[in-house]
N, C-alpha and C. Protein backbone atom coordinates (compact mmCIF):
# COMPACT_ATOMS: atom_id res chain seq x y z
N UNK A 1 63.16 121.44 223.71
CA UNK A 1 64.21 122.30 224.27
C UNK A 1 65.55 121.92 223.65
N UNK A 2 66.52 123.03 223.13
CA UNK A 2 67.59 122.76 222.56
C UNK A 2 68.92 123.29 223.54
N UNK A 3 69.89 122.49 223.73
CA UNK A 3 71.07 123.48 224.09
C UNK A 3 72.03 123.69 222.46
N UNK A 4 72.22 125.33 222.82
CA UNK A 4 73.02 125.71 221.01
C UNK A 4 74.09 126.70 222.39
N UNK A 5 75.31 126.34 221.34
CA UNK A 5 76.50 126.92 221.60
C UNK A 5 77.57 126.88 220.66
N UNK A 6 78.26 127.93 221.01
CA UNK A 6 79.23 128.02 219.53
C UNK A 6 81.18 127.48 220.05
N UNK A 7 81.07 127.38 220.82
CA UNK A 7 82.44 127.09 221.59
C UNK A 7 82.05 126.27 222.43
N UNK A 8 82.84 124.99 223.16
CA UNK A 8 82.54 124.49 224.33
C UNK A 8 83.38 124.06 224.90
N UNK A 9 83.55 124.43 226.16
CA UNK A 9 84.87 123.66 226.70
C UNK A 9 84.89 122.26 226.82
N UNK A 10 85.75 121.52 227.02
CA UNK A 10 86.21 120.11 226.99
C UNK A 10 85.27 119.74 228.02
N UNK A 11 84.65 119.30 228.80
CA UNK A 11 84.59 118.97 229.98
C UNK A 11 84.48 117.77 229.86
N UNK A 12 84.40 116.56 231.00
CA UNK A 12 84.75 115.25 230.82
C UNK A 12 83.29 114.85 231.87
N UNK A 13 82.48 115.16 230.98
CA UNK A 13 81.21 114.74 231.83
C UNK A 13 80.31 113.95 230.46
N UNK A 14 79.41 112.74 231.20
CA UNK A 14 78.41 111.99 230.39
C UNK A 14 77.24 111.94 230.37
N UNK A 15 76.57 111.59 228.61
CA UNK A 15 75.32 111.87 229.30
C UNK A 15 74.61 110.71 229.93
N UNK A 16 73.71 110.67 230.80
CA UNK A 16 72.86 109.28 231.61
C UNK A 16 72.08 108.78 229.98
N UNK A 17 72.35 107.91 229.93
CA UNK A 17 71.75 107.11 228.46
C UNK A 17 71.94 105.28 229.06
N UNK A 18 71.16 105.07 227.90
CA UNK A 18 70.57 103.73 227.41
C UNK A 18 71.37 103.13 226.57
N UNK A 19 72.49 102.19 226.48
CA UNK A 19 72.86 101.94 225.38
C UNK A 19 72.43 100.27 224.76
N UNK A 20 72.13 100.49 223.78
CA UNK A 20 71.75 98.99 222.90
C UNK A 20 72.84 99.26 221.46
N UNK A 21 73.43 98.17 221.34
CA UNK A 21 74.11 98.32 220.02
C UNK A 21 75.58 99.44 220.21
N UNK A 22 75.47 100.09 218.84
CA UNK A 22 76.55 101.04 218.48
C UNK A 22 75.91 102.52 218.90
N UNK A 23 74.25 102.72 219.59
CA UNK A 23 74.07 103.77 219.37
C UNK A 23 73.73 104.08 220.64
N UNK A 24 74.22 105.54 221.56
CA UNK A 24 73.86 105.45 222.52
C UNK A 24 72.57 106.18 222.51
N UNK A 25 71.48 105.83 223.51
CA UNK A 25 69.75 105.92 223.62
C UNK A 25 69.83 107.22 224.47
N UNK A 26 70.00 108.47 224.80
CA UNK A 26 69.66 109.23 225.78
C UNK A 26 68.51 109.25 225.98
N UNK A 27 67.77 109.53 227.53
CA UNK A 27 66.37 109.72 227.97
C UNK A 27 66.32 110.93 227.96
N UNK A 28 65.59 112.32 227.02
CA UNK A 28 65.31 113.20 227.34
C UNK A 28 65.73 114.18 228.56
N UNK A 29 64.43 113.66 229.52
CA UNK A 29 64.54 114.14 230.58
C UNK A 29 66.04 113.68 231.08
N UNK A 30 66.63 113.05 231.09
CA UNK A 30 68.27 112.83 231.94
C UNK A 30 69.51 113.14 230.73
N UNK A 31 68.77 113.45 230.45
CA UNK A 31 70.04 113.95 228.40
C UNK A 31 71.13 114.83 229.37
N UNK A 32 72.49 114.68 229.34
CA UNK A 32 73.37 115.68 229.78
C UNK A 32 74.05 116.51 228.44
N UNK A 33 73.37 117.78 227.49
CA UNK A 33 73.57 118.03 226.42
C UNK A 33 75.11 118.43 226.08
N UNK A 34 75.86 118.63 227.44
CA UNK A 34 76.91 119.34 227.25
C UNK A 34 78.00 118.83 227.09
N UNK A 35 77.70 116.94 227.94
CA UNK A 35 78.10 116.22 227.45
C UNK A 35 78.20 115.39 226.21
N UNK A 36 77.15 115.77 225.73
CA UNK A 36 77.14 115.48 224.34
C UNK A 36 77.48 116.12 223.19
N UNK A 37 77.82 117.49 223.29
CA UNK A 37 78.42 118.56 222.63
C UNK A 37 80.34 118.09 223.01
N UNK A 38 80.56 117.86 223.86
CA UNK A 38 82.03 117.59 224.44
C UNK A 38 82.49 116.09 223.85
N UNK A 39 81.76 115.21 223.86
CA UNK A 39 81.78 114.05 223.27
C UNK A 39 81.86 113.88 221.12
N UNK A 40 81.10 115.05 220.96
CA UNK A 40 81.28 115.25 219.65
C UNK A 40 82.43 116.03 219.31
N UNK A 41 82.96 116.70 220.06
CA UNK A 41 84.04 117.37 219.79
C UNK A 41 84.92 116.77 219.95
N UNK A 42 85.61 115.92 220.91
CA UNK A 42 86.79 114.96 220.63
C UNK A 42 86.15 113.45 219.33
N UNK A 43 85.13 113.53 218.97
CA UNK A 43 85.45 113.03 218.10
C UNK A 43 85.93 113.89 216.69
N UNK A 44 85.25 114.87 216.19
CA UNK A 44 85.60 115.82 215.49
C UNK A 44 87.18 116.04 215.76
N UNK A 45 87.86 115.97 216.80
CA UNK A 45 89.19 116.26 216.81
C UNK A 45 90.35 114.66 216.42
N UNK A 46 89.81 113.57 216.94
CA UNK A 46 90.32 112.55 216.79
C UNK A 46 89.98 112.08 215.46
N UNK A 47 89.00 112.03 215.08
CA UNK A 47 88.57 110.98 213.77
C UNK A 47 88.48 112.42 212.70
N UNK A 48 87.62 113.08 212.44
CA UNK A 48 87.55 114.09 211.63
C UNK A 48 88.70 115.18 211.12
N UNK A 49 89.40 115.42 212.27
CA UNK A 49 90.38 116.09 211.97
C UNK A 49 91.83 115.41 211.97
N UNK A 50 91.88 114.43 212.87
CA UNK A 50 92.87 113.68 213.46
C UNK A 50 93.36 112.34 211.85
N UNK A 51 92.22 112.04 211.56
CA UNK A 51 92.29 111.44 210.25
C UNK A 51 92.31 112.09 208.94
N UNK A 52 91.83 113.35 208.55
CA UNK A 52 92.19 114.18 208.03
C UNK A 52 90.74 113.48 207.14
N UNK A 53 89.74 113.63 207.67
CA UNK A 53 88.51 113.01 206.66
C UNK A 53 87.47 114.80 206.01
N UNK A 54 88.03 115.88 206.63
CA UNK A 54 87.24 116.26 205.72
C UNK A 54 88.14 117.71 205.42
N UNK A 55 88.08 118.01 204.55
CA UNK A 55 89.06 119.17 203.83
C UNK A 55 89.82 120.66 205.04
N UNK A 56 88.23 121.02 205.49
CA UNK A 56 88.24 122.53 206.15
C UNK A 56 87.55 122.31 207.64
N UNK A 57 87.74 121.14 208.29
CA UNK A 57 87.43 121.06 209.57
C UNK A 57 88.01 121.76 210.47
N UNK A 58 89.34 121.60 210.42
CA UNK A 58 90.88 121.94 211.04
C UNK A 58 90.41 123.75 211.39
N UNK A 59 89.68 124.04 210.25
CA UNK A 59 89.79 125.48 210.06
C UNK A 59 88.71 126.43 211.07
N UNK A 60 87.77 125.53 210.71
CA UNK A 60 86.60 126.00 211.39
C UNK A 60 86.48 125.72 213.10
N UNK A 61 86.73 124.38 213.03
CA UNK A 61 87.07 123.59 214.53
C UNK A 61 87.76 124.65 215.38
N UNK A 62 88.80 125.02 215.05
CA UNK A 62 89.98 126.01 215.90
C UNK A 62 89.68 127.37 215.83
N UNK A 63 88.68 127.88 214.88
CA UNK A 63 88.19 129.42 214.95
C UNK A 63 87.12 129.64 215.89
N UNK A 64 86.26 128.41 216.33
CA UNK A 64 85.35 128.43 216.94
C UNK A 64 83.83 128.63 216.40
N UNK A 65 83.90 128.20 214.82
CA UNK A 65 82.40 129.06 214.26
C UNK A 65 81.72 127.27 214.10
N UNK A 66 82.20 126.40 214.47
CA UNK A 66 80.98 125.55 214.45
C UNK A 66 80.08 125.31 215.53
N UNK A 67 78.60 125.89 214.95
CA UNK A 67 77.65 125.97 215.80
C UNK A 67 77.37 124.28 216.36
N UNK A 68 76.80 124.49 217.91
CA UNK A 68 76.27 122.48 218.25
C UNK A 68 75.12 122.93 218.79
N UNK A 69 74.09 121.91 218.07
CA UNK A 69 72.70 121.99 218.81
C UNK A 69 72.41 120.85 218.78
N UNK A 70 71.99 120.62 220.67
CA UNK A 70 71.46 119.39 221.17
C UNK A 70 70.08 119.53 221.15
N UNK A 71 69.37 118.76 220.49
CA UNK A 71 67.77 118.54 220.46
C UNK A 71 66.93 117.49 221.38
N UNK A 72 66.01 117.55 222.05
CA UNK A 72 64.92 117.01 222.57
C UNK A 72 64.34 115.97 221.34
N UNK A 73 64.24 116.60 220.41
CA UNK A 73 63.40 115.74 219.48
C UNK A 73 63.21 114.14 219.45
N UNK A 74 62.19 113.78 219.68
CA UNK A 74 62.29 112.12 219.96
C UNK A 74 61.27 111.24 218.50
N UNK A 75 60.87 112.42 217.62
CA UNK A 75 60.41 112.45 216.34
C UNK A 75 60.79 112.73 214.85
N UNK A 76 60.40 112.45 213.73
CA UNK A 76 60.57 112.89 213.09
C UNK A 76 60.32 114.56 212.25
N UNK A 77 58.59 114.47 212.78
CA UNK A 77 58.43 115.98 212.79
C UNK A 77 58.57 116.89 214.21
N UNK A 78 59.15 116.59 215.55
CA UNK A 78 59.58 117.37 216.00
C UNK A 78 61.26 118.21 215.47
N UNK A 79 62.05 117.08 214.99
CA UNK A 79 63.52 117.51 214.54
C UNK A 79 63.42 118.12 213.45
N UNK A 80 62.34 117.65 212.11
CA UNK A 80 62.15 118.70 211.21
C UNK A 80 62.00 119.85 211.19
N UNK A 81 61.23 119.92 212.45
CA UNK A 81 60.86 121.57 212.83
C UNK A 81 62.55 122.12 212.81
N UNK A 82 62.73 121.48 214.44
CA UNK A 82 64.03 122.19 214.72
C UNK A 82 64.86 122.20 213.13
N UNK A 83 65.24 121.78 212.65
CA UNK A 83 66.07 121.70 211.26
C UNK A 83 65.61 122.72 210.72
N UNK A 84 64.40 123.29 210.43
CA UNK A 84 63.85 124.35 209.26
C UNK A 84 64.30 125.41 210.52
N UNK A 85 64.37 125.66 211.96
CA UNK A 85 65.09 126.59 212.14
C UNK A 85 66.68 126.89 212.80
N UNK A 86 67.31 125.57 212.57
CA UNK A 86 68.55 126.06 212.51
C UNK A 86 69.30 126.21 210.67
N UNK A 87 68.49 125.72 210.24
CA UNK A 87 68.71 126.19 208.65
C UNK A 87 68.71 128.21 208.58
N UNK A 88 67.68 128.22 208.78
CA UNK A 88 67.11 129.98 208.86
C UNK A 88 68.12 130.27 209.74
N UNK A 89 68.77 130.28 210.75
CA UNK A 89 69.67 130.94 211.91
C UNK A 89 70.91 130.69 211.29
N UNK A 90 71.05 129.22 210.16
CA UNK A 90 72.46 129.48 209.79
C UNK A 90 72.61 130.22 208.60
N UNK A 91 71.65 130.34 208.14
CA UNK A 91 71.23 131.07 206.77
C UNK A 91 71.65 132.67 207.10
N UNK A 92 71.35 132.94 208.52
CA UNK A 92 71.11 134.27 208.69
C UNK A 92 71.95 134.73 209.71
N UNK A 93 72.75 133.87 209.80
CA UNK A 93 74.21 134.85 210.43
C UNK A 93 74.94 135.00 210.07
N UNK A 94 76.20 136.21 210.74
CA UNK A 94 77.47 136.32 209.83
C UNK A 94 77.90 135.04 209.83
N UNK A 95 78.92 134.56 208.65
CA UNK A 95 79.48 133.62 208.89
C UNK A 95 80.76 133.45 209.59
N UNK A 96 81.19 134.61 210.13
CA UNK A 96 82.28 134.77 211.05
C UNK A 96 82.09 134.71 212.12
N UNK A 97 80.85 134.49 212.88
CA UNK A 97 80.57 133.86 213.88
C UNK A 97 79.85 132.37 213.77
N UNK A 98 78.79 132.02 212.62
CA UNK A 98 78.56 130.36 212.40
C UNK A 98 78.74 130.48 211.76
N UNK A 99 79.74 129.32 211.08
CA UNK A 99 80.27 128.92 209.81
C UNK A 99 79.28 127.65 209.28
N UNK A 100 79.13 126.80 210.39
CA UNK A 100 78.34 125.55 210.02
C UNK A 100 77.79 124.95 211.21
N UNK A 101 76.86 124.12 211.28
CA UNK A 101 75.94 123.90 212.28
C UNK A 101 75.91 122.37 212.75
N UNK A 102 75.87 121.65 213.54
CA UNK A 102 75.88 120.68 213.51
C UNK A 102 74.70 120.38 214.42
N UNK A 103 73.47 119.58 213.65
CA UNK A 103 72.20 119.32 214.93
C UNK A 103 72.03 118.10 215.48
N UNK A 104 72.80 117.80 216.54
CA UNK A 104 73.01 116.47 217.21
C UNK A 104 71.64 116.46 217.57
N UNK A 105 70.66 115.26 217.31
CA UNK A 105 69.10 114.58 217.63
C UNK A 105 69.49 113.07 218.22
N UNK A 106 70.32 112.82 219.28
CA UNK A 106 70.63 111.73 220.33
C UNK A 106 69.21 111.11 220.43
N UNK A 107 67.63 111.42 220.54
CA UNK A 107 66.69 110.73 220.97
C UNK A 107 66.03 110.82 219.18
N UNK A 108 66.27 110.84 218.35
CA UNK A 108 65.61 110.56 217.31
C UNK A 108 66.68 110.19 216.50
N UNK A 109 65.37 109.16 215.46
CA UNK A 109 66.00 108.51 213.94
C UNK A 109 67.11 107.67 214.80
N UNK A 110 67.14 106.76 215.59
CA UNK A 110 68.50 105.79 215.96
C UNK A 110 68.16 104.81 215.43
N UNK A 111 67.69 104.52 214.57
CA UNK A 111 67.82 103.55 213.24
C UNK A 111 68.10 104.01 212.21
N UNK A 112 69.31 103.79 211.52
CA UNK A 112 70.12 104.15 210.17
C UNK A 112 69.06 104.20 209.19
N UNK A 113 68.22 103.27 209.31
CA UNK A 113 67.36 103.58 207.55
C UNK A 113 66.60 104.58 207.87
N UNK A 114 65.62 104.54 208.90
CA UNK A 114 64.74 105.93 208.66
C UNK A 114 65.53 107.30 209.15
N UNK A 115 66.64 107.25 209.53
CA UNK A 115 67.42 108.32 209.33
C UNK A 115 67.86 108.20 207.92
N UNK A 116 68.38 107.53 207.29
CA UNK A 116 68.77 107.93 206.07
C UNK A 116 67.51 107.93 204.95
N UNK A 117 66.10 107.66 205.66
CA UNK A 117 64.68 108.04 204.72
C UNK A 117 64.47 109.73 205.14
N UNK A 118 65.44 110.01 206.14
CA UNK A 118 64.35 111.06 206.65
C UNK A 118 65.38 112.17 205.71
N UNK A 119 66.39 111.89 205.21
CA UNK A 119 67.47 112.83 204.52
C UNK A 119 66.65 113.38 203.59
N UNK A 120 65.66 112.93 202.92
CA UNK A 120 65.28 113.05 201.72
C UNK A 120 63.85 114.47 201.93
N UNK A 121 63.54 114.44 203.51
CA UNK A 121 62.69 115.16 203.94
C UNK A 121 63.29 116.54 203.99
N UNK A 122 64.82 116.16 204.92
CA UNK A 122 65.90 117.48 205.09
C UNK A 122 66.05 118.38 203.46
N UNK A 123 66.30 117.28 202.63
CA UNK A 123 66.32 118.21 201.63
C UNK A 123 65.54 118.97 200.65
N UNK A 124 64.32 117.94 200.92
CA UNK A 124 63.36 118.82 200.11
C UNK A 124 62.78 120.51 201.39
N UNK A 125 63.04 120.17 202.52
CA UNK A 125 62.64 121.32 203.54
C UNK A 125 63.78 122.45 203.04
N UNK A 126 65.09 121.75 202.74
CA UNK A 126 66.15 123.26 201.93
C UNK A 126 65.70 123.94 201.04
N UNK A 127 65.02 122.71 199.85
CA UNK A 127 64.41 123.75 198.80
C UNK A 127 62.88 124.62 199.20
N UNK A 128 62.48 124.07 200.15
CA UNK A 128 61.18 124.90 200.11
C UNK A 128 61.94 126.18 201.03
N UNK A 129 62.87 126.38 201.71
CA UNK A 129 63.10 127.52 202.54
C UNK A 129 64.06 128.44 201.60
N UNK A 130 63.75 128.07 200.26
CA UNK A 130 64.54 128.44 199.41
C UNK A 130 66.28 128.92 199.10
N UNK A 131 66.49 128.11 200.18
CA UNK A 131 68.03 127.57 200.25
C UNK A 131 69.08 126.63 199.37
N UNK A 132 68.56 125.97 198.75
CA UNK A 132 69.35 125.23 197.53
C UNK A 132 70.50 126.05 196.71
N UNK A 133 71.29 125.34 196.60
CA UNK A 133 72.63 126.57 196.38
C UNK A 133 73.18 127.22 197.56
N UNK A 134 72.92 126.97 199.04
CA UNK A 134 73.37 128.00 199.68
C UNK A 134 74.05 127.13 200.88
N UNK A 135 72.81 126.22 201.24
CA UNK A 135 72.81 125.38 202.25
C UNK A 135 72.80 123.91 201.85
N UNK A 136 73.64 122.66 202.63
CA UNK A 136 73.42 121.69 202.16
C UNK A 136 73.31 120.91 203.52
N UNK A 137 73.06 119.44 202.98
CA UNK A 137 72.83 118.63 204.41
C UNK A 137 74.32 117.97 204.23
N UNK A 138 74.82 117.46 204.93
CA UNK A 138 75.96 116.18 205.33
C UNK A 138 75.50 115.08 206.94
N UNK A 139 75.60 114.09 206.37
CA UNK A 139 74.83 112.80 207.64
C UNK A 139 75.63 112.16 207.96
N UNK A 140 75.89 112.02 209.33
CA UNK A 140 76.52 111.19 210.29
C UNK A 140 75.59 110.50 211.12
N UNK A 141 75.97 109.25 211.66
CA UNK A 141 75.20 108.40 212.11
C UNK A 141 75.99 107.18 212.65
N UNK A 142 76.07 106.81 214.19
CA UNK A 142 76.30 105.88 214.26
C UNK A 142 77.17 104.10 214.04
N UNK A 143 75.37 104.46 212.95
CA UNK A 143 75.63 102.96 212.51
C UNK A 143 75.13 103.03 210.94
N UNK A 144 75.92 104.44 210.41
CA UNK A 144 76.30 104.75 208.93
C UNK A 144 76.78 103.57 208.16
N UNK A 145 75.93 103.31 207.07
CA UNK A 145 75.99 102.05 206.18
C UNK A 145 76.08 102.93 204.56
N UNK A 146 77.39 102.58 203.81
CA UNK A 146 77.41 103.00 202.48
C UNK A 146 76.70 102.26 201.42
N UNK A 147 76.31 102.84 200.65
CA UNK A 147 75.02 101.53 199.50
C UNK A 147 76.72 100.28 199.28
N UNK A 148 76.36 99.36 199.03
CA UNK A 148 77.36 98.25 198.33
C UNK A 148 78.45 98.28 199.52
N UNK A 149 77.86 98.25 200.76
CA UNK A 149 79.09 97.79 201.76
C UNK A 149 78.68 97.36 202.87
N UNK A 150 78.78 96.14 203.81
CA UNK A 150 78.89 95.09 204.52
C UNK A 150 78.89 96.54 206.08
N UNK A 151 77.57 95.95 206.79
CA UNK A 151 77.92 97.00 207.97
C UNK A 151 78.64 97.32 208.62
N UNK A 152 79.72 96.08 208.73
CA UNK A 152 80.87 96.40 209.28
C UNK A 152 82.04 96.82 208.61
N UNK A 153 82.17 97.05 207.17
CA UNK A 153 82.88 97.63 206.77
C UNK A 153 83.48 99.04 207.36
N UNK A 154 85.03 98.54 207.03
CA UNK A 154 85.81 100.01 207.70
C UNK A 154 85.22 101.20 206.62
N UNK A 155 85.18 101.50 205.93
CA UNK A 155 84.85 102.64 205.21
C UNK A 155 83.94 103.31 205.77
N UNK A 156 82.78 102.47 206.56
CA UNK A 156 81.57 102.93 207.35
C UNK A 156 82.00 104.01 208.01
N UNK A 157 82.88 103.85 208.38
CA UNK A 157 83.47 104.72 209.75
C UNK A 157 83.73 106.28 209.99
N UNK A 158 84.12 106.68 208.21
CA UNK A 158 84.47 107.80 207.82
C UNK A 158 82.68 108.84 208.36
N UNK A 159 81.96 108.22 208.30
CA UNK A 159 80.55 108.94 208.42
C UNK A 159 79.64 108.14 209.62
N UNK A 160 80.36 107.27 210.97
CA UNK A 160 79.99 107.17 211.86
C UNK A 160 80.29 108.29 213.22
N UNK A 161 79.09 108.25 213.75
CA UNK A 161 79.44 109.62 214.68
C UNK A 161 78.99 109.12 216.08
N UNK A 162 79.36 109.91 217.07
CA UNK A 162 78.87 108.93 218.99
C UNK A 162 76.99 109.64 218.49
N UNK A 163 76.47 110.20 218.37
CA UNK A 163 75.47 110.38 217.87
C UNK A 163 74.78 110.14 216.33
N UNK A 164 73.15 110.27 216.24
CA UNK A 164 72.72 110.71 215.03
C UNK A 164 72.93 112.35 215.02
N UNK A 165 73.08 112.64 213.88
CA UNK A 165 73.42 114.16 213.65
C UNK A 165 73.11 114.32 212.01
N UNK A 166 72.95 116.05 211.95
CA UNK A 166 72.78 116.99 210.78
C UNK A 166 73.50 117.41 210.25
N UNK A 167 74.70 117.60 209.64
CA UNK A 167 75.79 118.71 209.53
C UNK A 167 75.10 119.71 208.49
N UNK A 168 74.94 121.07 208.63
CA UNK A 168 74.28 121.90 207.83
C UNK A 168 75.25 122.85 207.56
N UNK A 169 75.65 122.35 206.16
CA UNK A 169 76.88 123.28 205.67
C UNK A 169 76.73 124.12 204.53
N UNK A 170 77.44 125.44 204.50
CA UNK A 170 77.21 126.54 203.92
C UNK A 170 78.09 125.39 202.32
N UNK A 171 77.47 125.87 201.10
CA UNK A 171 77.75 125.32 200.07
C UNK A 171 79.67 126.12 199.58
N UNK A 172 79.11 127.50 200.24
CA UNK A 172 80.49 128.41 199.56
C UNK A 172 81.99 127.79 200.61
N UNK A 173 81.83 127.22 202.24
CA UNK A 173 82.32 127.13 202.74
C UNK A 173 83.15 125.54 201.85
N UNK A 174 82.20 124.78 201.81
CA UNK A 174 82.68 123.52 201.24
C UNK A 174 83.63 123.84 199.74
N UNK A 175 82.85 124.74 198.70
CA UNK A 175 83.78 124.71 197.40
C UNK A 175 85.29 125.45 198.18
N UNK A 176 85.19 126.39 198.67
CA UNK A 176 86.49 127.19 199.48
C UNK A 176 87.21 125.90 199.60
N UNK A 177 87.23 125.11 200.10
CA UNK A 177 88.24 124.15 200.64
C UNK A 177 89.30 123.51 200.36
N UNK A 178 88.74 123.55 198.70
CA UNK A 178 90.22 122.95 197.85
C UNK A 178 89.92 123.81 196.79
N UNK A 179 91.14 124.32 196.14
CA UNK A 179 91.45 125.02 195.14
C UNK A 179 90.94 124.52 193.76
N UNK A 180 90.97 122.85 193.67
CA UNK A 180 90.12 122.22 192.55
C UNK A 180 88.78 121.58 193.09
N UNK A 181 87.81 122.48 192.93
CA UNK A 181 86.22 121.62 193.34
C UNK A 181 86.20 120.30 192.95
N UNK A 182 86.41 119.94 191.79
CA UNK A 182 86.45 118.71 191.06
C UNK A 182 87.35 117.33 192.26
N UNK A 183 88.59 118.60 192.82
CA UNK A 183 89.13 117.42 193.88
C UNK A 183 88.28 116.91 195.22
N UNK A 184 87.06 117.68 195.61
CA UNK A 184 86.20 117.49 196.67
C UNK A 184 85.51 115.83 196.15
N UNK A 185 85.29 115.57 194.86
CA UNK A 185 84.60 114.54 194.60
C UNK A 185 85.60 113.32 194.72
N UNK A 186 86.97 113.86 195.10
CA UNK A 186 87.50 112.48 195.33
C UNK A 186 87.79 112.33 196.73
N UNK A 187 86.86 112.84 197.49
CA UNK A 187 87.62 112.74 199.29
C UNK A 187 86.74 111.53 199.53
N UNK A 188 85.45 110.80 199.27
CA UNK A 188 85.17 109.51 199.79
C UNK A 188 86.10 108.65 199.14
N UNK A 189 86.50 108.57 198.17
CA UNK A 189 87.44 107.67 197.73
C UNK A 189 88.78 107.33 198.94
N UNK A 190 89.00 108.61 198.77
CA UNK A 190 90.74 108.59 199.74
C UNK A 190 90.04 108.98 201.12
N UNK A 191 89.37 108.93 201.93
CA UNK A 191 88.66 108.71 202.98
C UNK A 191 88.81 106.86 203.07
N UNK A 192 88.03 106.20 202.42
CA UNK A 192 87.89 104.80 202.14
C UNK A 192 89.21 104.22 202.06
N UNK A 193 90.00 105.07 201.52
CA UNK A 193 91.21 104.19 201.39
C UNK A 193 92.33 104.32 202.54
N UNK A 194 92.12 105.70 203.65
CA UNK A 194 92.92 105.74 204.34
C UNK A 194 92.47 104.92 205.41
N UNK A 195 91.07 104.85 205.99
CA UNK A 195 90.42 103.80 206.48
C UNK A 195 90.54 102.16 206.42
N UNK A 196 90.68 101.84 205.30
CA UNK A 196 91.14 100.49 205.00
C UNK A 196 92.81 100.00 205.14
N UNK A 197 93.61 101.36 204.86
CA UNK A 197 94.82 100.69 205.23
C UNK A 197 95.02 100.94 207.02
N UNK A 198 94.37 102.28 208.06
CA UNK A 198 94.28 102.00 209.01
C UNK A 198 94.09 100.70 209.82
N UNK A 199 92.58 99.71 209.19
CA UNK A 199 92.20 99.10 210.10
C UNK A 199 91.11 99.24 210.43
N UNK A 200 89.81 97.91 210.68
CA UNK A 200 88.72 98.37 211.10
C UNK A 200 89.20 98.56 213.42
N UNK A 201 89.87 97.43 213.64
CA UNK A 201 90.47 97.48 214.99
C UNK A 201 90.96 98.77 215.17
N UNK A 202 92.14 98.95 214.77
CA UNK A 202 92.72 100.59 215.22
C UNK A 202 91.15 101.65 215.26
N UNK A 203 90.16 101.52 214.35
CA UNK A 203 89.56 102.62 214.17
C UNK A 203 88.57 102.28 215.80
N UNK A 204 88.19 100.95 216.01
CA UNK A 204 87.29 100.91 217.09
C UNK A 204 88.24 101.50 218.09
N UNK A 205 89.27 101.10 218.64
CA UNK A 205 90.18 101.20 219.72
C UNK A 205 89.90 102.98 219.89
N UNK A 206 89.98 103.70 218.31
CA UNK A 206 90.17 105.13 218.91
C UNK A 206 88.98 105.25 218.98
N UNK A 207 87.80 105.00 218.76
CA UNK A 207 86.49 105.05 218.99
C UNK A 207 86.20 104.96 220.78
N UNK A 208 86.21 103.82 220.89
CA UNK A 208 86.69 103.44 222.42
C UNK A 208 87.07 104.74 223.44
N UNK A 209 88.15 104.37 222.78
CA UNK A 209 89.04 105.77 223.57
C UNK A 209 88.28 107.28 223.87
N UNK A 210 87.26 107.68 222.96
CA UNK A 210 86.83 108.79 222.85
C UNK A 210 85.57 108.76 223.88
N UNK A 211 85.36 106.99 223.63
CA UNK A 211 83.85 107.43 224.93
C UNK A 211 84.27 107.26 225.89
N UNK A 212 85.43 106.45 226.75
CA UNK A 212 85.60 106.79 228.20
C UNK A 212 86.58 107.62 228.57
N UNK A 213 86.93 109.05 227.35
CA UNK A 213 87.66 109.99 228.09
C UNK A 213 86.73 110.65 228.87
């Protein structure tokens, strides 16, 4: 069972979860999804937009076209499924109502490596739905680790999220964003670097801040 919505109001409700570590565990059955859609959105507003980490957030965020789907999935091939059809649903709407999709999976992959093994599944499922060129993946996680960096590295941070998640983004939406494509290949750089002169402290504190609003 999924909750999908394209707008959500703020509300200041949590979900009943398990927490071990950096990642919080929801139980299915007690998952509060809406809280978890509300929880991703002040981070999206504080860290994503608030830090200025990704080009055309600002844009989409405030029009209302980013789709959120909370998943059940407590597997790898149950979330695959779901993935091959919010791919097809984002594939196949106007984009003036979903621009981009985001598939929060709170009960699956909460270990960074076989989430970041299972990326390799996401993308070969794009090319078989014959989406390549159209659709792409982007991964947030947690307890997001860059190749050649120390887990606690601040840079981590730019691609840590209060959930595991999908971002399934339209390819035309991403080149749109900056006038030089070529400049998109330098946003982990200056991501990394605005991060490092922030602070790994400042970045937890607003982290903090976001889970007991």
């Amino acid at each position: 069972m999924t909750l999908r919505t394209i707008h959500a109001s703020p509300l200041q409700l949590r979900p009943k979860c398990e927490v071990h570590g950096r990642v919080n565990k929801p139980r299915a059955e007690t998952m509060d999804k809406q809280a978890v859609i509300d929880h991703t959105r002040r981070w999206i507003w504080s860290m994503v937009i608030g830090l200025n980490l990704c080009p055309f957030a600002q844009r989409v965020f405030m029009a209302g076209t980013i789709g959120y789907v909370v998943t059940d999935a407590d597997n790898e091939q149950a979330l695959l499924t779901d993935l091959a059809r919010e791919l097809g649903a984002l594939a196949a709407a106007s984009i003036t109502r979903v621009e981009t999709t985001l598939l929060i999976h709170p009960c699956a992959l909460r270990n960074f490596w076989d989430y970041n093994d299972f990326l390799n599944r996401g993308d070969r499922l794009i090319g078989e739905l014959g989406l390549r060129g159209t659709i792409q993946l982007a991964s947030f996680h947690p307890d997001y680790q860059f190749a050649d960096t120390e887990p606690d590295a601040v840079e981590n941070y730019t691609n840590r999220s209060p959930y595991p998640m999908l971002h399934l983004l339209r390819e035309s939406s991403f080149l749109q964003a900056a006038e030089n494509p070529d400049a998109l290949l330098d946003i982990p750089r200056r991501n990394a670097d605005s991060l490092r002169a922030i602070g790994r402290d400042k970045i937890l504190e607003k982290l903090k801040a976001l889970k007991d609003s």
